[in-house]
Protein backbone atom coordinates (compact mmCIF):
# COMPACT_ATOMS: atom_id res chain seq x y z
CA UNK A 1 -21.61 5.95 -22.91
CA UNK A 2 -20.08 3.20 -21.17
CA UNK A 3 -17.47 5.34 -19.03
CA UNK A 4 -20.70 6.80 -17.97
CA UNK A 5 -22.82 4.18 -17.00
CA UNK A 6 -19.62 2.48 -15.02
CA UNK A 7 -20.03 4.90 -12.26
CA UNK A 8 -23.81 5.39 -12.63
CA UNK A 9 -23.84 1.60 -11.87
CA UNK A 10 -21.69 2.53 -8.88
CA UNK A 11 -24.10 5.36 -7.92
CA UNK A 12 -26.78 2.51 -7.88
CA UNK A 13 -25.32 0.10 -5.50
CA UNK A 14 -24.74 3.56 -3.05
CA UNK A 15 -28.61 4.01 -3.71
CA UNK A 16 -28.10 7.66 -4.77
CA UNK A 17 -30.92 9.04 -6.47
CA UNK A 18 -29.95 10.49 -10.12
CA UNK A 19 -30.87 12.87 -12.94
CA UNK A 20 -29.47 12.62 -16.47
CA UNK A 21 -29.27 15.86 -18.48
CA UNK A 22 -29.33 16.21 -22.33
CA UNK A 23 -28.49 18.41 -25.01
CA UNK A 24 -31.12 18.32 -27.15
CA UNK A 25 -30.57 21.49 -29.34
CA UNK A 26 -27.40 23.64 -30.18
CA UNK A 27 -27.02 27.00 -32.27
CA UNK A 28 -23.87 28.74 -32.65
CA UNK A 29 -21.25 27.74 -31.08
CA UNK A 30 -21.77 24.54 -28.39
CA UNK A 31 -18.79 22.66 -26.63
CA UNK A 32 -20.54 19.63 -26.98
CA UNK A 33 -23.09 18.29 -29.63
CA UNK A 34 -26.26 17.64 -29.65
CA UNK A 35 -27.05 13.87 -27.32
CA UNK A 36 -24.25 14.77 -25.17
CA UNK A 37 -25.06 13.52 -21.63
CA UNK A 38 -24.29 14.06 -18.35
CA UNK A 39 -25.69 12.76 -15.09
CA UNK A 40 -25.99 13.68 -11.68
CA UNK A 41 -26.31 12.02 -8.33
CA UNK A 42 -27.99 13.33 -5.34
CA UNK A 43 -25.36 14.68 -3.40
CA UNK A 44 -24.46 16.90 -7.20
CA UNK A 45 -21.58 15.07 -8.08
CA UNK A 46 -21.62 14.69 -11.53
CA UNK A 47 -20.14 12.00 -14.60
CA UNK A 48 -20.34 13.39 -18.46
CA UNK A 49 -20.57 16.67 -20.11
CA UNK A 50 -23.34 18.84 -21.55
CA UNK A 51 -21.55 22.24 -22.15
CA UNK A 52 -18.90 23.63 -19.49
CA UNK A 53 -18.29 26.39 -17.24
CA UNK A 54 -21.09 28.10 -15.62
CA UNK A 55 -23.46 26.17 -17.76
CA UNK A 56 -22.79 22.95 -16.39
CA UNK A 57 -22.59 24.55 -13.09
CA UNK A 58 -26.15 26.09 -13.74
CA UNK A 59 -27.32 22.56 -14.64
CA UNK A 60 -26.21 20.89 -11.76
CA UNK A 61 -28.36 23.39 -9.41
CA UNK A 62 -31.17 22.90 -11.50
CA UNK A 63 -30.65 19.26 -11.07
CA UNK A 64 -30.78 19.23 -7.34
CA UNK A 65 -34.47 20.66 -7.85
CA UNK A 66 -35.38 17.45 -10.40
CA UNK A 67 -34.23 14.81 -7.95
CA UNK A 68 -36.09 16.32 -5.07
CA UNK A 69 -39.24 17.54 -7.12
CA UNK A 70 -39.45 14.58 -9.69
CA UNK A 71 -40.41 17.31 -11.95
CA UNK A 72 -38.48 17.09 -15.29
CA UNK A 73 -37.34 20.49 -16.60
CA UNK A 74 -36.19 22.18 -19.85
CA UNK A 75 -32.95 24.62 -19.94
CA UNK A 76 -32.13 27.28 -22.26
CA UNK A 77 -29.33 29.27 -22.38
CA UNK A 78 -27.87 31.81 -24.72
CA UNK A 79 -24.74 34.06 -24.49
CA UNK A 80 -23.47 36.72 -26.25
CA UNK A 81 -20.09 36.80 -27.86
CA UNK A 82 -18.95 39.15 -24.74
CA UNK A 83 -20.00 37.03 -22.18
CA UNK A 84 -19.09 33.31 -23.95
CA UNK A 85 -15.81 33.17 -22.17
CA UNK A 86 -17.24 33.58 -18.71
CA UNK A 87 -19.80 30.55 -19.25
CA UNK A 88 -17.79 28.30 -21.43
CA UNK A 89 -17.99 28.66 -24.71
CA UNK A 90 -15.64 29.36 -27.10
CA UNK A 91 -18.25 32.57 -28.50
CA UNK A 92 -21.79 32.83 -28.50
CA UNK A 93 -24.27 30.76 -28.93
CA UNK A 94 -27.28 29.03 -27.37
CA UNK A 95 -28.17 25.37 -25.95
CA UNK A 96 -31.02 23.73 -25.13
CA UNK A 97 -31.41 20.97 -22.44
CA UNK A 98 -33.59 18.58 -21.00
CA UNK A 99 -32.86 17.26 -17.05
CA UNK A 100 -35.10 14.78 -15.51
CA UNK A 101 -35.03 11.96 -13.05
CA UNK A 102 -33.29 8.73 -14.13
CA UNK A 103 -34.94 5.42 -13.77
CA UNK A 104 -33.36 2.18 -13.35
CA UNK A 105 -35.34 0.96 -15.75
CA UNK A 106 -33.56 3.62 -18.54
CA UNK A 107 -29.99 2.30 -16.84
CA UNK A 108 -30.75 -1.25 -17.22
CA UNK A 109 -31.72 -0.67 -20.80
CA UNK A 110 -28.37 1.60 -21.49
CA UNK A 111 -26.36 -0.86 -19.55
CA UNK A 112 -27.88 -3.63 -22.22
CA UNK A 113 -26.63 -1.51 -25.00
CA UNK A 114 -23.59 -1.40 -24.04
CA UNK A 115 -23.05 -5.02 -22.67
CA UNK A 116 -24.48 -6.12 -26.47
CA UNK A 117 -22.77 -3.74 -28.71
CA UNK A 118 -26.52 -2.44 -29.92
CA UNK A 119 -27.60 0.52 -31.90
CA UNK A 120 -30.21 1.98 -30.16
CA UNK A 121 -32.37 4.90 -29.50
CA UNK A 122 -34.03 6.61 -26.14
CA UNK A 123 -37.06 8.43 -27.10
CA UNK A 124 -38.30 11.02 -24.55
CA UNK A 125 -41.54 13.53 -24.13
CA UNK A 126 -39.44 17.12 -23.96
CA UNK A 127 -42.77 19.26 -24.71
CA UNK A 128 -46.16 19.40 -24.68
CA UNK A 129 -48.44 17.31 -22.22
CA UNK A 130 -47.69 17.92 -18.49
CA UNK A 131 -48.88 14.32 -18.33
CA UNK A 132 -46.28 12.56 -20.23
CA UNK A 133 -43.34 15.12 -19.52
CA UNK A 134 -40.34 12.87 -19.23
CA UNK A 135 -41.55 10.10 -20.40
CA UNK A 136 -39.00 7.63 -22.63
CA UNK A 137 -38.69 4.92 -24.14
CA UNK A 138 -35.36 2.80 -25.25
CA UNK A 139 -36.05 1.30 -29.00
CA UNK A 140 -33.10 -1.12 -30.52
CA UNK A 141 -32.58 -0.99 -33.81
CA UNK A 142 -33.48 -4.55 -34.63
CA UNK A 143 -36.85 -3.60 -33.70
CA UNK A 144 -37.04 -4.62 -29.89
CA UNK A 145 -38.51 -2.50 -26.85
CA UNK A 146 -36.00 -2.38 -24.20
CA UNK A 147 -37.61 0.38 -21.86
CA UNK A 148 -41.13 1.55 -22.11
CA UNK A 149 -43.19 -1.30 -22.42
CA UNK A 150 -45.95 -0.20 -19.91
CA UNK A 151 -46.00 3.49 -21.16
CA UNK A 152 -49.89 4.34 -22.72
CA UNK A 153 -50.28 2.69 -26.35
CA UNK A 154 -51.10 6.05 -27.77
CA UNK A 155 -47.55 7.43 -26.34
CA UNK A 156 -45.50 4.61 -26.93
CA UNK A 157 -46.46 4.41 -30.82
CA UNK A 158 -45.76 7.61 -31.55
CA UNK A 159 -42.68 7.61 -29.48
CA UNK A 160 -42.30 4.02 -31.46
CA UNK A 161 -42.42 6.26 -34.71
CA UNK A 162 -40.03 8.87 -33.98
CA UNK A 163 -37.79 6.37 -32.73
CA UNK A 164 -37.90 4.38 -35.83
CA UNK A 165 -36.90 7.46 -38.17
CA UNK A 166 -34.31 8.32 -36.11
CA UNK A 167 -32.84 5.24 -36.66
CA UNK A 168 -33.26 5.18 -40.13
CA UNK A 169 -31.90 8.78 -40.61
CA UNK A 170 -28.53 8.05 -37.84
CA UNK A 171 -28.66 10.83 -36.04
CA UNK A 172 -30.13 12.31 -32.85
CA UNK A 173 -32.90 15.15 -33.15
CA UNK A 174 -36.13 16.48 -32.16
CA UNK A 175 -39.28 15.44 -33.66
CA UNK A 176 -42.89 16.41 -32.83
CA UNK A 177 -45.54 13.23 -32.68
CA UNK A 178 -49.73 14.62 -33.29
CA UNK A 179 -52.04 14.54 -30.21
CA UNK A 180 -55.40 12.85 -30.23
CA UNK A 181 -58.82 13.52 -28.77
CA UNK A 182 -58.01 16.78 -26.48
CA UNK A 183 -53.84 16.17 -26.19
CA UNK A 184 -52.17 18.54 -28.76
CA UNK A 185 -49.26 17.68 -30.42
CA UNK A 186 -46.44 16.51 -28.20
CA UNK A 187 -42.53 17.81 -28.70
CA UNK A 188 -39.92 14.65 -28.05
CA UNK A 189 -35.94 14.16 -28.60
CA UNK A 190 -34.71 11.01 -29.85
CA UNK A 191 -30.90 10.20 -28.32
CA UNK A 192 -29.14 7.98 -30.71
CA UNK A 193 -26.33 5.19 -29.08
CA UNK A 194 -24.60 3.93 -32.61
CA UNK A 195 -22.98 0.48 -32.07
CA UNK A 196 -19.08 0.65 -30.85
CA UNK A 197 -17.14 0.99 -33.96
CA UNK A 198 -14.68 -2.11 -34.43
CA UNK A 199 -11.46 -2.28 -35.65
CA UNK A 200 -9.88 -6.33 -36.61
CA UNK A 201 -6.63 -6.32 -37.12
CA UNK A 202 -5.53 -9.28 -38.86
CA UNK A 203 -1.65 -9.63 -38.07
CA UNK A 204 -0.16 -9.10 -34.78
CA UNK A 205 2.95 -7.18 -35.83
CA UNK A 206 5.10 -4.18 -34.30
CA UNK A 207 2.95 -2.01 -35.81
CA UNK A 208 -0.49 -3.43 -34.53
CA UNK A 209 0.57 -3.08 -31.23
CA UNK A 210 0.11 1.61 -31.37
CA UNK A 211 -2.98 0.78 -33.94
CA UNK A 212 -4.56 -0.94 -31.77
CA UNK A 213 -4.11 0.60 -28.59
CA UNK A 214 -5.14 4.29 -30.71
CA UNK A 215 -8.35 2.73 -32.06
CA UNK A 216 -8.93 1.58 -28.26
CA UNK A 217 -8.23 5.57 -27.30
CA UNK A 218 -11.29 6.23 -29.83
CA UNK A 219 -13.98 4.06 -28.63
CA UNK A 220 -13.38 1.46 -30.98
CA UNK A 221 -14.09 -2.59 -29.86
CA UNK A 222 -10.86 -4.13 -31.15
CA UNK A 223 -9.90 -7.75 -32.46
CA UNK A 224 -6.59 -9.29 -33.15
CA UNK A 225 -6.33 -12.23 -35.26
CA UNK A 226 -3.20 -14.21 -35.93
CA UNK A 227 -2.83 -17.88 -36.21
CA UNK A 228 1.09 -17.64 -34.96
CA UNK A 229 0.84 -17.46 -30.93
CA UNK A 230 3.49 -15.62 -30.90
CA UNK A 231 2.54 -12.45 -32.08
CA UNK A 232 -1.37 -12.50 -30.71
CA UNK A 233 -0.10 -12.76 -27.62
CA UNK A 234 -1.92 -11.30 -24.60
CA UNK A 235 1.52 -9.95 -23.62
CA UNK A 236 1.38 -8.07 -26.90
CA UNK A 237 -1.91 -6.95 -26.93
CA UNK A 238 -2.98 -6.76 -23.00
CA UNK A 239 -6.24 -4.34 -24.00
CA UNK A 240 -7.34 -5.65 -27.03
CA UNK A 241 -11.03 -6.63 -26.51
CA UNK A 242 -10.66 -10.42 -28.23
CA UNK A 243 -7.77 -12.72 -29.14
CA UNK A 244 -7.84 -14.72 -31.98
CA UNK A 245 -4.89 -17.25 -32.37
CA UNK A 246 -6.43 -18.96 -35.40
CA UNK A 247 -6.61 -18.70 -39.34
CA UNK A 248 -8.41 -15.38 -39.95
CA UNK A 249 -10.63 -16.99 -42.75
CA UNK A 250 -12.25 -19.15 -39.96
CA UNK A 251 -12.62 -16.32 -36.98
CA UNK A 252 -14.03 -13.86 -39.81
CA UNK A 253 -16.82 -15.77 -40.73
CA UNK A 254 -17.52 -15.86 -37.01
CA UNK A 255 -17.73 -12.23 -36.19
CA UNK A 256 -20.48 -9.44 -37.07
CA UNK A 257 -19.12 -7.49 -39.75
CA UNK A 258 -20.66 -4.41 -40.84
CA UNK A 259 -20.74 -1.36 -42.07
CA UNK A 260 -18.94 -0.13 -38.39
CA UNK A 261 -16.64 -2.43 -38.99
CA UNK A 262 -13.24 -2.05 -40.36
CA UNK A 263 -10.19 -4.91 -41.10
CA UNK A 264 -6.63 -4.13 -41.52
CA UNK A 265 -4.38 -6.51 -42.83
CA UNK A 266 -0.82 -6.40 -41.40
CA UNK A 267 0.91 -9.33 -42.01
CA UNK A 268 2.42 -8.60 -45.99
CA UNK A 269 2.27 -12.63 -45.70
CA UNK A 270 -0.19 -13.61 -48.45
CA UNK A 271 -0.82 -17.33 -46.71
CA UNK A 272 -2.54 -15.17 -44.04
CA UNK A 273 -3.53 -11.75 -45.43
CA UNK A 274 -5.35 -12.91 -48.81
CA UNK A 275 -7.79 -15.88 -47.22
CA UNK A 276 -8.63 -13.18 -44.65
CA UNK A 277 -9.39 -10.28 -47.52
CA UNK A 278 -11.44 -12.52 -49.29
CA UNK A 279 -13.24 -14.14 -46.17
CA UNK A 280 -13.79 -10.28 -45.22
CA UNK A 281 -15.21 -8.99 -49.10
CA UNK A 282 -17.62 -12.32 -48.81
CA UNK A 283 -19.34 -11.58 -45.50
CA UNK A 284 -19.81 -7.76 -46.78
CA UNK A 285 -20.82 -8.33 -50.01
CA UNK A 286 -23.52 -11.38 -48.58
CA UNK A 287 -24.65 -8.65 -45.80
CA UNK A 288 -24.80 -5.67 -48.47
CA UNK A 289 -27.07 -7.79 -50.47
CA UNK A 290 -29.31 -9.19 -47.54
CA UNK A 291 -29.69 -5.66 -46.24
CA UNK A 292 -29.39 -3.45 -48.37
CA UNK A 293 -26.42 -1.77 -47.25
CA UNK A 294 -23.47 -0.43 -48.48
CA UNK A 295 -20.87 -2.90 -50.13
CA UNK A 296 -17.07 -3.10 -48.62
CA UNK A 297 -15.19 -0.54 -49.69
């Protein structure tokens, strides 16, 4: 998310109005999966990807009509295997997706995300009440409210709920909450943001410089550890997120490990490689136990 929220942040300073589209349902065949995002600005340029061909073309009219209406809308389409090539997708299938106006208040929470590394989860109203069409909420997964706090208390618990299971299950979906009094039940779509995974490299060696700069390719936040300045140096490793020129046994103990979290030791020097393999296996094991997650492995 944070290639996209770099140029919505742009788009912000321009004071361009904005609409975010998501895919919240897929059958048969879909370019993109379910969560994908893309927004749009007011004058239809566009950052992201929900499908391709003419159904991201399709989307972008549509979300011409949000900006200037305010009105959130829901998108279906479906294509047969004859037509799939002509709208983008590989054969037929069928998407579903949700465009409405974006917030700042939904951008500041994304941009917090990112800037902290979170695990999070935007909950928003896709079906149902007229009322509370569009409405979201952004839940982090240690429990704190980062968007939504002045939504009705009868909303924001059950979007609350449904944000909570999605967390707990790891995945982005659709989920219904009940209705009280005269509102009937109401349809949402919780968006899951997973942390960053990490890679630390312990070892700055020939062959740490390609791992590295791969596992940058693929998302992951990347740390280089090695006590000999020579080989962690910045010339080395120019895009590695954090330097470490210090035993690995003391920087370990320092960082979040979890279960996003993987360490490669490169250095076939045992004065360096085994404190930092045992440093790692203590952290885990302490955090499996404490949480209740999965051991190292």
């Amino acid at each position: 998310m944070q290639g996209l929220m770099s140029k919505v942040k742009e788009w912000q300073r321009e004071e361009l109005s904005l609409a975010v589209a998501v895919v919240t349902a897929t059958w048969g065949s879909s370019p993109r999966p379910v969560g994908s995002r893309m927004i749009i600005n007011q004058d239809l340029d566009m950052v992201g990807s929900v499908s391709g061909g003419c159904v991201e073309g399709a989307v972008v009219e549509a979300a011409e009509d949000v900006i200037q209406s305010g009105q959130p809308r829901l998108l279906e389409f479906g294509v047969t295997d004859e037509d799939a090539w002509e709208v983008g997708l590989a054969c037929g299938g069928q998407i579903e997706v949700f465009l409405r106006p974006l917030e700042p208040s939904l951008v500041k929470a994304w941009w917090e995300i990112i800037q902290q590394g979170m695990t999070a989860v935007t909950v928003t109203v896709t079906g149902g009440s007229e009322a509370w069409l569009g409405r979201s909420l952004v839940l982090a997964a240690e429990g704190e409210l980062l968007a939504g706090k002045k939504l009705n208390p009868e909303l924001r618990e059950g979007l609350e709920s449904s944000g909570r299971r999605a967390l707990q299950v790891g995945e982005s979906g659709r989920d219904v909450i009940p209705g009280t009094g005269k509102r009937g039940p109401v349809q949402v779509f919780a968006n899951l943001d997973q942390a960053p995974l990490a890679l630390i490299a312990v070892g700055g060696v020939h062959i740490t410089v390609p791992l590295v700069s791969l596992a940058k390719t693929l998302g992951f936040r990347t740390v280089v550890i090695d006590p000999r300045r020579l080989f962690g140096s910045e010339d080395r490793f120019p895009a590695a997120d954090q330097l470490l020129q210090v035993w690995p046994q003391e920087a370990i103990k320092d960082l979040d490990l979890d279960d996003r979290t993987a360490v490669a030791l490169l250095t076939h020097d045992p004065k360096i490689d085994d404190p930092a393999l045992i440093a790692a296996w203590t952290v885990m094991l302490f955090i499996s136990v404490l949480w209740g997650v999965p051991g190292p492995r």
